[in-house]
PDB file of N, CA and C in Angstrom:
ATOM      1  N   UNK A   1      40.527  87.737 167.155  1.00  0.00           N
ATOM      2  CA  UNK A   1      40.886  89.130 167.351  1.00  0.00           C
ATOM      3  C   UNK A   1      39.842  89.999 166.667  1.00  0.00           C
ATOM      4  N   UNK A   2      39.283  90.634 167.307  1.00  0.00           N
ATOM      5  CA  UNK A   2      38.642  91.867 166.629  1.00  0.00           C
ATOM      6  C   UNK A   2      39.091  92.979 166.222  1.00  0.00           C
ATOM      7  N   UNK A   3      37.982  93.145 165.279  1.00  0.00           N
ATOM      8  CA  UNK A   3      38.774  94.310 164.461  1.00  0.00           C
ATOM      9  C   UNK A   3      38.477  96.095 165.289  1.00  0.00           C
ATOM     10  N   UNK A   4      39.522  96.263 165.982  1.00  0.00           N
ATOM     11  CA  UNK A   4      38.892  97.511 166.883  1.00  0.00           C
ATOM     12  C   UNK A   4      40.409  97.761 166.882  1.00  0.00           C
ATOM     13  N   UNK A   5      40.233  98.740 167.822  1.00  0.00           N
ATOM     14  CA  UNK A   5      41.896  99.639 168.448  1.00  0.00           C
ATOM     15  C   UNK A   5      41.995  98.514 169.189  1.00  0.00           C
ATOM     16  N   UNK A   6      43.768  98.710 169.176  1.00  0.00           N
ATOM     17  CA  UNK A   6      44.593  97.878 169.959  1.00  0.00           C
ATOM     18  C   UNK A   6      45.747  98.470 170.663  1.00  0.00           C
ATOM     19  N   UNK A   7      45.526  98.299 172.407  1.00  0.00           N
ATOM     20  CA  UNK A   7      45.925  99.376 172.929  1.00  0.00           C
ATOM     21  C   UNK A   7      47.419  98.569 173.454  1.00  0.00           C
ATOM     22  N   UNK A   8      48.937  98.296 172.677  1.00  0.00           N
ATOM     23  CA  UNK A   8      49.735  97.809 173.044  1.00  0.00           C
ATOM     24  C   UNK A   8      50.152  97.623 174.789  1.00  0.00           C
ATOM     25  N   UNK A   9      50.322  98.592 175.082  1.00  0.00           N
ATOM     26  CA  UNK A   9      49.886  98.188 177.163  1.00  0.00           C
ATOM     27  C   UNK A   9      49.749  97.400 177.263  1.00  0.00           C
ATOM     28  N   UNK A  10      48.221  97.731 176.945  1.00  0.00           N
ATOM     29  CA  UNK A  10      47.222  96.853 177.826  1.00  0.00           C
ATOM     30  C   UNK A  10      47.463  95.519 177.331  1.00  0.00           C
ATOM     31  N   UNK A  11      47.853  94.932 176.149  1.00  0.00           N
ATOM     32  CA  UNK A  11      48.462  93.971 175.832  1.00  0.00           C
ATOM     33  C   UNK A  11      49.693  93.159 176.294  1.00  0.00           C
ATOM     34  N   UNK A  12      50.894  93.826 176.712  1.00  0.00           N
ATOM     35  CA  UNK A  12      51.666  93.449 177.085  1.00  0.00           C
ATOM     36  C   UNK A  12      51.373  93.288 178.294  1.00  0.00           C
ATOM     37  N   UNK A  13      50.511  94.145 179.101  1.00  0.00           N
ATOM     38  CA  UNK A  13      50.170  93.488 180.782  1.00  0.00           C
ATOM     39  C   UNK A  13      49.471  92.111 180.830  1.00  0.00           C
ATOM     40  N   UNK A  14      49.530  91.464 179.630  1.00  0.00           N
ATOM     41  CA  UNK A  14      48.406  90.369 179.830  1.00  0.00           C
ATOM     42  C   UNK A  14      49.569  88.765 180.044  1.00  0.00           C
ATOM     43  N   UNK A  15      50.629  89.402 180.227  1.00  0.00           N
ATOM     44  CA  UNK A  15      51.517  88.332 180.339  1.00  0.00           C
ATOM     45  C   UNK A  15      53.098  88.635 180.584  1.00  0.00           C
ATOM     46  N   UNK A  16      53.603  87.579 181.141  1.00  0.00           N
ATOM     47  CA  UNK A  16      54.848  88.049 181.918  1.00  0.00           C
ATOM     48  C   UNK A  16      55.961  86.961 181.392  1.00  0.00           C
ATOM     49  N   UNK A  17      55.995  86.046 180.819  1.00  0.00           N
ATOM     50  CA  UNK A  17      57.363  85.177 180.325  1.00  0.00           C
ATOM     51  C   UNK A  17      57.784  85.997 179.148  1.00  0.00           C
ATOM     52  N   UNK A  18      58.522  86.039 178.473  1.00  0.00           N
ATOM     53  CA  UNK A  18      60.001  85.924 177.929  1.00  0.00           C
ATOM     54  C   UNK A  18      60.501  85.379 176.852  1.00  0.00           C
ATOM     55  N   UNK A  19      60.208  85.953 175.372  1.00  0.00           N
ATOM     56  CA  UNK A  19      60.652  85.749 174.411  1.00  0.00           C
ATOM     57  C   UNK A  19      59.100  84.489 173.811  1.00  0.00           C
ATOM     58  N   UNK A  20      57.976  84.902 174.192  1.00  0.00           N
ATOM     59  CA  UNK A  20      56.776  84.163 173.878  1.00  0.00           C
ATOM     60  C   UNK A  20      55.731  85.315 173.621  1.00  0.00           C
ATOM     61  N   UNK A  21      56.424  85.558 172.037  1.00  0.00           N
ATOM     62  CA  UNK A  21      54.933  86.755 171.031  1.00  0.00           C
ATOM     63  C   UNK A  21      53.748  86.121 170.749  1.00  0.00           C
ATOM     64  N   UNK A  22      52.785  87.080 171.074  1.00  0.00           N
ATOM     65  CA  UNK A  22      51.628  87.047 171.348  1.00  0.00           C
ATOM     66  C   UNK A  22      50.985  88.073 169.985  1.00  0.00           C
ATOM     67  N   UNK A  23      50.205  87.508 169.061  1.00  0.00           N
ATOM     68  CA  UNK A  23      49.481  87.928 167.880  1.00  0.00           C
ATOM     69  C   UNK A  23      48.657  88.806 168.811  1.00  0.00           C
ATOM     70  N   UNK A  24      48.493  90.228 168.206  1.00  0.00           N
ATOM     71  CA  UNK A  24      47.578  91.061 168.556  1.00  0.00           C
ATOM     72  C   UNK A  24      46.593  91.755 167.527  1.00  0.00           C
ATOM     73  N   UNK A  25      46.912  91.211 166.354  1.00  0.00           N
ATOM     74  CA  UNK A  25      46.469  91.816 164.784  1.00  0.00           C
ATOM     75  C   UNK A  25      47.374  91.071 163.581  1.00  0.00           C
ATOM     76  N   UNK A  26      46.229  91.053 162.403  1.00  0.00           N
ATOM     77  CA  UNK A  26      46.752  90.490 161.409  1.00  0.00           C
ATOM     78  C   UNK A  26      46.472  91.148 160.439  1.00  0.00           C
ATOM     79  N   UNK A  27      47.766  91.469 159.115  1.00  0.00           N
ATOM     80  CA  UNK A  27      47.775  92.737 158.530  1.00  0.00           C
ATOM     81  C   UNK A  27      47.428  91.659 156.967  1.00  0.00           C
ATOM     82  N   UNK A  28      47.297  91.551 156.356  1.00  0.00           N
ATOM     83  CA  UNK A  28      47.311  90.543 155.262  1.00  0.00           C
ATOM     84  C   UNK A  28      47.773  89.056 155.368  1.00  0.00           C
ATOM     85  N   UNK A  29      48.872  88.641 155.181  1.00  0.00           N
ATOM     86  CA  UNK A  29      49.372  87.630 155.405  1.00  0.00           C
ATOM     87  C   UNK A  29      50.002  87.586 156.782  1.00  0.00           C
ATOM     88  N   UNK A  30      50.027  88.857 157.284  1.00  0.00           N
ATOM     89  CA  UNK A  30      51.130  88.625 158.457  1.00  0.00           C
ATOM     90  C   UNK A  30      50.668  89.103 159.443  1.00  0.00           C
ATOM     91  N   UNK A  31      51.514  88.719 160.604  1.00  0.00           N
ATOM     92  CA  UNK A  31      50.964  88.585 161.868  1.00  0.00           C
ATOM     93  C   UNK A  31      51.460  89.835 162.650  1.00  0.00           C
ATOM     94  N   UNK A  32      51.279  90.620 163.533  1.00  0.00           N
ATOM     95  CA  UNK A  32      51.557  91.325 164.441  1.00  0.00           C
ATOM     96  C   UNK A  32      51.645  90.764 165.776  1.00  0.00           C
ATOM     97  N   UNK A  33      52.767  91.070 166.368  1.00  0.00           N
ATOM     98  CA  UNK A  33      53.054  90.102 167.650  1.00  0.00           C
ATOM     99  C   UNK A  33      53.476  91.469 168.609  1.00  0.00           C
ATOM    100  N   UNK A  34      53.032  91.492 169.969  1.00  0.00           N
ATOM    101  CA  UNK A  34      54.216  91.825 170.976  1.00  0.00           C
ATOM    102  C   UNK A  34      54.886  90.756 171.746  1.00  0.00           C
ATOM    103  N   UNK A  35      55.854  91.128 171.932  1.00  0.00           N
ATOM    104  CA  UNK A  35      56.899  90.202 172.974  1.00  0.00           C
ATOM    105  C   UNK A  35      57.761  90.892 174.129  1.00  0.00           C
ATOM    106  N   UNK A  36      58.068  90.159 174.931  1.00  0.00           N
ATOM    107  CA  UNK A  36      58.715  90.920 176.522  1.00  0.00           C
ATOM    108  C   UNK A  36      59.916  89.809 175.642  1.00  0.00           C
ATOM    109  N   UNK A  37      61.356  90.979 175.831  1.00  0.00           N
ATOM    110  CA  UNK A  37      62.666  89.873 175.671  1.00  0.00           C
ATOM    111  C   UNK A  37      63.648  90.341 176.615  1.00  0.00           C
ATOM    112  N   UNK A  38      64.345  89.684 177.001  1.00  0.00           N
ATOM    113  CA  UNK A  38      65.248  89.961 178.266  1.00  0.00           C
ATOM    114  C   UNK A  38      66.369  88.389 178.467  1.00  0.00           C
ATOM    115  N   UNK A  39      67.795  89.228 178.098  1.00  0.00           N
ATOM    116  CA  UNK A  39      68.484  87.964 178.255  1.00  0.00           C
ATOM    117  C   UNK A  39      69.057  87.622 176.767  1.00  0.00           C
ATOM    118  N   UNK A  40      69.517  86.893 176.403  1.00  0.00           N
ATOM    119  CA  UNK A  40      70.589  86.435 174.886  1.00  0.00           C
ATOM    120  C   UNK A  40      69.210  85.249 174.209  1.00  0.00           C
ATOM    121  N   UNK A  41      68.886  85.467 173.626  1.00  0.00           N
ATOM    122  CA  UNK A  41      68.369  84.518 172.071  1.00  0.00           C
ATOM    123  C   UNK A  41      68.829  83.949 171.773  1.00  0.00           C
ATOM    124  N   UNK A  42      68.612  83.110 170.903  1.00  0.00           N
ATOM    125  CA  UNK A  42      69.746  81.830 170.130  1.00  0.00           C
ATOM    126  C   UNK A  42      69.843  82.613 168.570  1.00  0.00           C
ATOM    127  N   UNK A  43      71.435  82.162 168.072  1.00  0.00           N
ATOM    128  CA  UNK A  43      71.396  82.811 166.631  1.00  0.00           C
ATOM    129  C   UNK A  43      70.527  81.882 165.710  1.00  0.00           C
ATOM    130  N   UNK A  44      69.999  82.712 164.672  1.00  0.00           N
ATOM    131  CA  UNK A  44      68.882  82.120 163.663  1.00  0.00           C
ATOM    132  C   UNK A  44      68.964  82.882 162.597  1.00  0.00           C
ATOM    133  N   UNK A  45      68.415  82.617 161.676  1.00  0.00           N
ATOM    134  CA  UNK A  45      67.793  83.096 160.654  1.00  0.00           C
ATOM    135  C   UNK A  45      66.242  82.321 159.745  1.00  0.00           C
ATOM    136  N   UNK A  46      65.773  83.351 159.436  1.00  0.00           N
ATOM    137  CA  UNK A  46      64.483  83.106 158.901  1.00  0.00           C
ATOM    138  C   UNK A  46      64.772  83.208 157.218  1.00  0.00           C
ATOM    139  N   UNK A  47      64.698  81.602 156.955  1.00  0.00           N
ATOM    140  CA  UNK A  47      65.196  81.945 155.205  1.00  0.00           C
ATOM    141  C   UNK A  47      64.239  82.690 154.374  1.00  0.00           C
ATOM    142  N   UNK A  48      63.153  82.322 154.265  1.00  0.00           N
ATOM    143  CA  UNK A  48      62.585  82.849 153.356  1.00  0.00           C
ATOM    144  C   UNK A  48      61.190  84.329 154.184  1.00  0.00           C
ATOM    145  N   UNK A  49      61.859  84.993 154.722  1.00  0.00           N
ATOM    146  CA  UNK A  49      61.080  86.168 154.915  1.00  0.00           C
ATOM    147  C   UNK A  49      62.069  87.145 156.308  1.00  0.00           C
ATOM    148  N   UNK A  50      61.566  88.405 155.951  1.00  0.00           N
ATOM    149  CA  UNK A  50      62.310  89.300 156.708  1.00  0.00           C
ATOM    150  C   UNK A  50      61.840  89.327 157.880  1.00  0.00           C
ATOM    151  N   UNK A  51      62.791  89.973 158.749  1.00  0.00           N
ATOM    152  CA  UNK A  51      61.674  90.061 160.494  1.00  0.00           C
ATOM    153  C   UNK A  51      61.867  91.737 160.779  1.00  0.00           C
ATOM    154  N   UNK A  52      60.491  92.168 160.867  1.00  0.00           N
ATOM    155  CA  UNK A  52      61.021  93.625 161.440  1.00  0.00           C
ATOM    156  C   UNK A  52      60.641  93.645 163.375  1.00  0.00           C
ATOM    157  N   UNK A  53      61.626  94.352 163.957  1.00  0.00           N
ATOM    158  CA  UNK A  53      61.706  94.569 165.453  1.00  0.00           C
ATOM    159  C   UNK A  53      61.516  96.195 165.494  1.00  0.00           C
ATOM    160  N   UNK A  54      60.028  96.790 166.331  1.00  0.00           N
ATOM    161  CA  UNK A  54      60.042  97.695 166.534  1.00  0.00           C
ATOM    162  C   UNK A  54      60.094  97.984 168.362  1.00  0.00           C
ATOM    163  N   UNK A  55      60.936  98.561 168.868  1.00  0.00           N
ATOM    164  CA  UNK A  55      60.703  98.965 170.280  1.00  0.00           C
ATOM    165  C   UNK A  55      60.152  99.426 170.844  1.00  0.00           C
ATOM    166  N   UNK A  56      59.249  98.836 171.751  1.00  0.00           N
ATOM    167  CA  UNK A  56      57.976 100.376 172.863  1.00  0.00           C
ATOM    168  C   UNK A  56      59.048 100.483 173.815  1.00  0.00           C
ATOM    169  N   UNK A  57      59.110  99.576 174.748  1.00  0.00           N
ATOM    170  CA  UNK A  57      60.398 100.292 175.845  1.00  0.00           C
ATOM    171  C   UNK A  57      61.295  99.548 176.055  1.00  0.00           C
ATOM    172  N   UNK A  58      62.612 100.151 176.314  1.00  0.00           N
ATOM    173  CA  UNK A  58      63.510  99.069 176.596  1.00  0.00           C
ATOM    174  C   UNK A  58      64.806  99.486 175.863  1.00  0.00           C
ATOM    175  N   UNK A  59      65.536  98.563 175.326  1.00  0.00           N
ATOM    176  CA  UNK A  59      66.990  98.637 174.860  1.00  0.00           C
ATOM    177  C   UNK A  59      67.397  97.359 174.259  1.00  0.00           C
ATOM    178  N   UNK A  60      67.455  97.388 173.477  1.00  0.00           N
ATOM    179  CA  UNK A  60      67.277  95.815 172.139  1.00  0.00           C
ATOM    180  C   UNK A  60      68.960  96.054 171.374  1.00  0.00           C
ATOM    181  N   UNK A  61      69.704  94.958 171.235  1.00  0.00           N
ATOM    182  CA  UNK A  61      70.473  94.819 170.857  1.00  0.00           C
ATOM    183  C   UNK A  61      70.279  93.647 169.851  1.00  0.00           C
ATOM    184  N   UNK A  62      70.452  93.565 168.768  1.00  0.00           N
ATOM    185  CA  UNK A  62      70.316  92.688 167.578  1.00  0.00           C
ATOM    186  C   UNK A  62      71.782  92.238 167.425  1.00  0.00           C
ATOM    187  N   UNK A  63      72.013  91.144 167.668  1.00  0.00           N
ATOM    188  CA  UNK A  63      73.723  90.957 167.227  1.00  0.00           C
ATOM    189  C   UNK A  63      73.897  90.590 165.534  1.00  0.00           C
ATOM    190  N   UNK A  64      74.491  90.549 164.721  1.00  0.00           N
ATOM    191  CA  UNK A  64      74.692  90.474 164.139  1.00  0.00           C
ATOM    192  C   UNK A  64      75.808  90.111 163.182  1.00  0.00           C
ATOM    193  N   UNK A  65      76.291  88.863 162.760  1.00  0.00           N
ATOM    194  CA  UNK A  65      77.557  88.459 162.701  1.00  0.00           C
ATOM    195  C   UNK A  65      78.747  89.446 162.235  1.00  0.00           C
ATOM    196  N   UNK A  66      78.450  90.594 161.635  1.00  0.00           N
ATOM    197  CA  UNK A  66      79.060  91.462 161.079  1.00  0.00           C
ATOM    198  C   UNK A  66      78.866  92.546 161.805  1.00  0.00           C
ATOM    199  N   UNK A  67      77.883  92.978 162.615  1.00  0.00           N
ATOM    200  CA  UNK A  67      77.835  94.109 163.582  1.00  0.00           C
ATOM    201  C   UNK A  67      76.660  94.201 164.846  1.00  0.00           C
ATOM    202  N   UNK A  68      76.873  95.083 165.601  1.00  0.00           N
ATOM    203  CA  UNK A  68      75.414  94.755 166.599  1.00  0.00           C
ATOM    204  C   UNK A  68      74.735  95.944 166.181  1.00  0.00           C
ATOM    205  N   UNK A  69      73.196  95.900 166.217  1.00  0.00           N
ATOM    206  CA  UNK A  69      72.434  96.851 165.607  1.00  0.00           C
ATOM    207  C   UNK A  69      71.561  97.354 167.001  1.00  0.00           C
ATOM    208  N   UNK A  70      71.454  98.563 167.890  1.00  0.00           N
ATOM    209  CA  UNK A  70      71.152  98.869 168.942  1.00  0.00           C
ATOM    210  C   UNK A  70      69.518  99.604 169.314  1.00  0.00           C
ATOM    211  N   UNK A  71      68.690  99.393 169.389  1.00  0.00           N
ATOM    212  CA  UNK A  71      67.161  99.908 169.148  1.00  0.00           C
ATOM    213  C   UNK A  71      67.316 100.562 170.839  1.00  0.00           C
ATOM    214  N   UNK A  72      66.722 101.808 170.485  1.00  0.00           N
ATOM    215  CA  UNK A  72      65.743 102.239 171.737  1.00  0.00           C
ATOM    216  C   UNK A  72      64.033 102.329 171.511  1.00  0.00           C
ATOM    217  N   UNK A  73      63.670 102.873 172.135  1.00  0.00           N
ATOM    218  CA  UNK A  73      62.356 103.094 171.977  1.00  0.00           C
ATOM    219  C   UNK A  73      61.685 103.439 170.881  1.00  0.00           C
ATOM    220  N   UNK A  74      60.749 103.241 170.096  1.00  0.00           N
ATOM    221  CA  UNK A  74      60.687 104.018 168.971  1.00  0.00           C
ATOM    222  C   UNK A  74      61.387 103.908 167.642  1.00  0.00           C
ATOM    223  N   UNK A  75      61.989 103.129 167.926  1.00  0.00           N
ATOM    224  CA  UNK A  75      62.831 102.902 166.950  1.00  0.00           C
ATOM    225  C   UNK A  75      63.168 100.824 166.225  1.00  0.00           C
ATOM    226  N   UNK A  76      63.118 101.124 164.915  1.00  0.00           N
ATOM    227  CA  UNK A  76      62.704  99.743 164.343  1.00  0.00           C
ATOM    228  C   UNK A  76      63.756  98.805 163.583  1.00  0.00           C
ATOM    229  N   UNK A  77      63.955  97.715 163.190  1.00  0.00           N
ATOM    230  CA  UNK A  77      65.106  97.427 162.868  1.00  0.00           C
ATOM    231  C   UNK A  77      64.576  95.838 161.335  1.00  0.00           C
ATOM    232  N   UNK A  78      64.791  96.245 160.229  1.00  0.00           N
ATOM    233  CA  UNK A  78      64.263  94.898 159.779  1.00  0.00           C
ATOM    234  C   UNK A  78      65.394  94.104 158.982  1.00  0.00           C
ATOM    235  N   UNK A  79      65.503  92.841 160.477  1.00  0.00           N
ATOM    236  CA  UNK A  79      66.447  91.936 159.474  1.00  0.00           C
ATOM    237  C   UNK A  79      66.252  91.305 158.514  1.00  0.00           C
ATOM    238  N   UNK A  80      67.013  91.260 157.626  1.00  0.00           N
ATOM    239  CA  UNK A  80      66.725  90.703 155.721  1.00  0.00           C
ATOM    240  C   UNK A  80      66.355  88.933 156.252  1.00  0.00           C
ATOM    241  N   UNK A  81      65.958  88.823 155.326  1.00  0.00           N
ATOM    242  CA  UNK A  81      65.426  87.188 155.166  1.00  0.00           C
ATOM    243  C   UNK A  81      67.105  86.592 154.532  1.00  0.00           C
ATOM    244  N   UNK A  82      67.184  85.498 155.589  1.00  0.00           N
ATOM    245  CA  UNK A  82      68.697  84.941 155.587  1.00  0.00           C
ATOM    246  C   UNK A  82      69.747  84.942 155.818  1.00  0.00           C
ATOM    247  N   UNK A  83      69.618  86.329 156.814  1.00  0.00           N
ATOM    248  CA  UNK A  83      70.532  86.868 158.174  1.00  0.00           C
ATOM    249  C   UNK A  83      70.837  86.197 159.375  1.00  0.00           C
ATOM    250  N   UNK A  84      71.942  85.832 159.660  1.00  0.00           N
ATOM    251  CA  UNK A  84      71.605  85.158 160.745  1.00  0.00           C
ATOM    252  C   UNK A  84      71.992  86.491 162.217  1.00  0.00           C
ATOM    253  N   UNK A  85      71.072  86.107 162.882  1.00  0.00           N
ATOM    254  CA  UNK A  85      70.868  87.035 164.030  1.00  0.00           C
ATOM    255  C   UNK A  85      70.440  86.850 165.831  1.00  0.00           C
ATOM    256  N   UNK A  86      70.952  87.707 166.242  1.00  0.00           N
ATOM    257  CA  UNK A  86      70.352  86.889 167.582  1.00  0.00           C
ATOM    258  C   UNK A  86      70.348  88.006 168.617  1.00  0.00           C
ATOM    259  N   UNK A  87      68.660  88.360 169.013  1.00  0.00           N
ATOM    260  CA  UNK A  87      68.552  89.100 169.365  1.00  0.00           C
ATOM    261  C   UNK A  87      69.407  89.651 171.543  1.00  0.00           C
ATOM    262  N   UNK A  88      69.090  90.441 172.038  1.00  0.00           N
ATOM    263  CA  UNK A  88      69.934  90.282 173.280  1.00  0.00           C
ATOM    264  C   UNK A  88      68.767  91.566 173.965  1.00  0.00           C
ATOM    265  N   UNK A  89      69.136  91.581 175.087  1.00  0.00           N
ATOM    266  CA  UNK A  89      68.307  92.393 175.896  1.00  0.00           C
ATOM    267  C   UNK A  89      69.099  92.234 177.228  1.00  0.00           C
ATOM    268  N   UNK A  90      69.746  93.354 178.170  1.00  0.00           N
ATOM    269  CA  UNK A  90      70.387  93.049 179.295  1.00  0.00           C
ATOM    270  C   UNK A  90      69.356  93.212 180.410  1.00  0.00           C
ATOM    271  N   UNK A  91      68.150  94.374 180.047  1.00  0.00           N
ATOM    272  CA  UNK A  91      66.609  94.575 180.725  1.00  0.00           C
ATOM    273  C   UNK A  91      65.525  94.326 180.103  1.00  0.00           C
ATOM    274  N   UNK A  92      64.469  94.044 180.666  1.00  0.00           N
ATOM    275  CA  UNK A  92      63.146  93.865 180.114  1.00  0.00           C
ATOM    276  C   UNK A  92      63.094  94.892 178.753  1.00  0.00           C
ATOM    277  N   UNK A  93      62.491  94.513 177.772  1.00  0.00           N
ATOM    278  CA  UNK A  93      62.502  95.214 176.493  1.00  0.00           C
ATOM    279  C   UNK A  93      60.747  95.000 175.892  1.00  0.00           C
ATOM    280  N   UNK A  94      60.282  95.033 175.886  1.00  0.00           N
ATOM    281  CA  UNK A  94      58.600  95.282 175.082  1.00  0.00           C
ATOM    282  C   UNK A  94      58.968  95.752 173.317  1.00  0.00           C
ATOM    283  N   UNK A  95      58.449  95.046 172.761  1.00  0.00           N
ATOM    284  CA  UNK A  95      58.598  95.170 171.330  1.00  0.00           C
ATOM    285  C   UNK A  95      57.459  94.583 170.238  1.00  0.00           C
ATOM    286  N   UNK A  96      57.337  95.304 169.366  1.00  0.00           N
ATOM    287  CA  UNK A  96      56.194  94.640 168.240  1.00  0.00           C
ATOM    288  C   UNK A  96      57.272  93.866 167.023  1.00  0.00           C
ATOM    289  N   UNK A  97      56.432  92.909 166.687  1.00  0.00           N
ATOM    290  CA  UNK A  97      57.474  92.250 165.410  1.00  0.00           C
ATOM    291  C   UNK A  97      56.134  91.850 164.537  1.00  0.00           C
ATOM    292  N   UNK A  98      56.881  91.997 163.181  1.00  0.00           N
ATOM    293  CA  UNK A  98      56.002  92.046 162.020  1.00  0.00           C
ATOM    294  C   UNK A  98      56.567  91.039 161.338  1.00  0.00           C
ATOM    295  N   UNK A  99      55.883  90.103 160.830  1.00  0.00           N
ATOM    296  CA  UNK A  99      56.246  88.541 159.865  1.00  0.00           C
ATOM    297  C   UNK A  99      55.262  88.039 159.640  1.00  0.00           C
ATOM    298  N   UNK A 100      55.357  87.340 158.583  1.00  0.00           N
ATOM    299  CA  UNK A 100      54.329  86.130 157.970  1.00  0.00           C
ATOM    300  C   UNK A 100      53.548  85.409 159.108  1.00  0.00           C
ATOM    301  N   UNK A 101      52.483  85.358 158.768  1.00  0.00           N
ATOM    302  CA  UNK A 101      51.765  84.270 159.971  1.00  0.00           C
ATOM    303  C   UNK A 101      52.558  82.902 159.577  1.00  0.00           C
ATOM    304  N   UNK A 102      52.596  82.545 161.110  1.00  0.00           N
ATOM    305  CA  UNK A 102      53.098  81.385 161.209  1.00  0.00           C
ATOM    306  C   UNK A 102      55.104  81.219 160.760  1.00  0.00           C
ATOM    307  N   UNK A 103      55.790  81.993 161.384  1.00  0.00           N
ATOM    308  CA  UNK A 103      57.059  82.287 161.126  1.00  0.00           C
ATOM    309  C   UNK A 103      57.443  82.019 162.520  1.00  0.00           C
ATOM    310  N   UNK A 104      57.992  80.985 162.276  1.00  0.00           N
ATOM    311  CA  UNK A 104      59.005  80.475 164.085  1.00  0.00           C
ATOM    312  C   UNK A 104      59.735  81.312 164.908  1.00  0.00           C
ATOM    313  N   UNK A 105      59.462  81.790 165.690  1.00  0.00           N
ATOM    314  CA  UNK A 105      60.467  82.630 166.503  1.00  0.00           C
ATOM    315  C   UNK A 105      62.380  82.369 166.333  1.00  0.00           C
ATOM    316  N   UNK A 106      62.338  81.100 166.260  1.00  0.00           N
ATOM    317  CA  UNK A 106      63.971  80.615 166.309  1.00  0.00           C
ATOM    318  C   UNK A 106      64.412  80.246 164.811  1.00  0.00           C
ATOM    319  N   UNK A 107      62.833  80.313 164.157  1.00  0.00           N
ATOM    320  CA  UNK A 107      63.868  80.115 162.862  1.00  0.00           C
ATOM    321  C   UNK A 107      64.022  79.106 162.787  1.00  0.00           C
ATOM    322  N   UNK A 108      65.651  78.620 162.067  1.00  0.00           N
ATOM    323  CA  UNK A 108      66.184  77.404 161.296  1.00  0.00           C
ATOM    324  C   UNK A 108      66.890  76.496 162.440  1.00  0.00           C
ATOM    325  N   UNK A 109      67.169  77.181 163.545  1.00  0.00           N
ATOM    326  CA  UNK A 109      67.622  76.699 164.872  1.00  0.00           C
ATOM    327  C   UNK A 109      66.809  76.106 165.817  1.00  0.00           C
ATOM    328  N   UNK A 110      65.361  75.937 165.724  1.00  0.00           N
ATOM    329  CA  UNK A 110      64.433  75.450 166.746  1.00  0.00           C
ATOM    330  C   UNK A 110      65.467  75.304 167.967  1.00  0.00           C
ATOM    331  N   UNK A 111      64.674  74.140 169.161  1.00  0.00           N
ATOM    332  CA  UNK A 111      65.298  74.404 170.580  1.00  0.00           C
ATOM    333  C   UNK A 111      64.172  74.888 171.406  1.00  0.00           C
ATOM    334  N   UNK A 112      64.468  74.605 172.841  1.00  0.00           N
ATOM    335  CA  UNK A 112      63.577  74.852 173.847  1.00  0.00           C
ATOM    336  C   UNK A 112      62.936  76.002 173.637  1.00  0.00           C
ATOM    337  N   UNK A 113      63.589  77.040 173.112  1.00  0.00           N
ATOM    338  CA  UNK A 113      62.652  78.503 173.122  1.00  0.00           C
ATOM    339  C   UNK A 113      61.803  79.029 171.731  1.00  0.00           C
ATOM    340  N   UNK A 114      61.452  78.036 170.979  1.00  0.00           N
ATOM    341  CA  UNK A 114      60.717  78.211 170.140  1.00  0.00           C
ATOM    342  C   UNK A 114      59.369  78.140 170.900  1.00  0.00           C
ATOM    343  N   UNK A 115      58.573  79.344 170.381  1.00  0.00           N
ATOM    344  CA  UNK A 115      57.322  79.541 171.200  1.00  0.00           C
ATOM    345  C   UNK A 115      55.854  79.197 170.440  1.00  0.00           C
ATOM    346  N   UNK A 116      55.167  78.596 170.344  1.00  0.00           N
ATOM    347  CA  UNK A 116      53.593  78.533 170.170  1.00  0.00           C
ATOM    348  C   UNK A 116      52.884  79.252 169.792  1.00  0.00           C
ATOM    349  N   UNK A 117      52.619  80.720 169.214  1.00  0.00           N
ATOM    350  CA  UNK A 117      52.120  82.381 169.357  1.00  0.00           C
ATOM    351  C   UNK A 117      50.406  81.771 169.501  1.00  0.00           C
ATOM    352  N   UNK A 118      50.121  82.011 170.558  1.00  0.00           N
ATOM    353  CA  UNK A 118      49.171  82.691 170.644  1.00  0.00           C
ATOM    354  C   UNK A 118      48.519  84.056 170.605  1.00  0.00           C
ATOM    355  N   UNK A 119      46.911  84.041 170.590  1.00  0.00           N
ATOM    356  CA  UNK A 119      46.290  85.442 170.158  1.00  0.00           C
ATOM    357  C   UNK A 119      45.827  86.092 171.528  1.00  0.00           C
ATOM    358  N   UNK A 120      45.889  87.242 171.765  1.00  0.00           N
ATOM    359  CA  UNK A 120      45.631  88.054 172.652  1.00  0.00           C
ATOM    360  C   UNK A 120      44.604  88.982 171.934  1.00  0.00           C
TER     361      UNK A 120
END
């Protein structure tokens, strides 16, 4: 990744599956990802580090065993490290997520939809 502007778009046009973040920048230790999510997640939690979910477009529902937490656009959500959570989307949703490099998408739950992150 080079170090230049990074024009989120044009990033997210570079791919079309589904709950598979794609590193677009790395801030110190951690990674910057976008992801397309659409459809129910598996519940997880990430023990030892927080996950923040920010929205470009869409409608993000975070469930949450104690409540559901609802994102629109623009708007960011950071679950604590040891939450268990599971994200939902009833339409296509575009989103940036901020975590440690190398932090599993599924967490403590692995399963078919744990994703690989590649760099864009």
């Amino acid at each position: 990744m080079d170090a230049d502007v990074i024009d989120l778009a044009d990033k997210l046009s570079l791919f079309s599956e589904h709950w598979s973040p794609k590193a677009v920048a790395r801030l110190n230790d951690y990674e910057v990802k976008v992801v397309k999510i659409k459809g129910e997640f598996v519940w997880h939690s990430h023990e030892h580090t927080d996950e923040l979910f920010l929205v470009i477009s869409g409608r993000l529902t975070i469930r949450l065993r104690d409540r559901d937490v609802v994102l629109g656009p623009g708007q960011l959500f950071v679950v604590p490290r040891g939450v268990e959570h599971c994200p939902v989307a009833e339409d296509e949703v575009h989103a940036v997520l901020i975590e440690p490099e190398g932090t599993v998408n599924t967490g403590d739950a692995g399963g078919p939809l744990t994703a690989v992150v590649e760099s864009l």
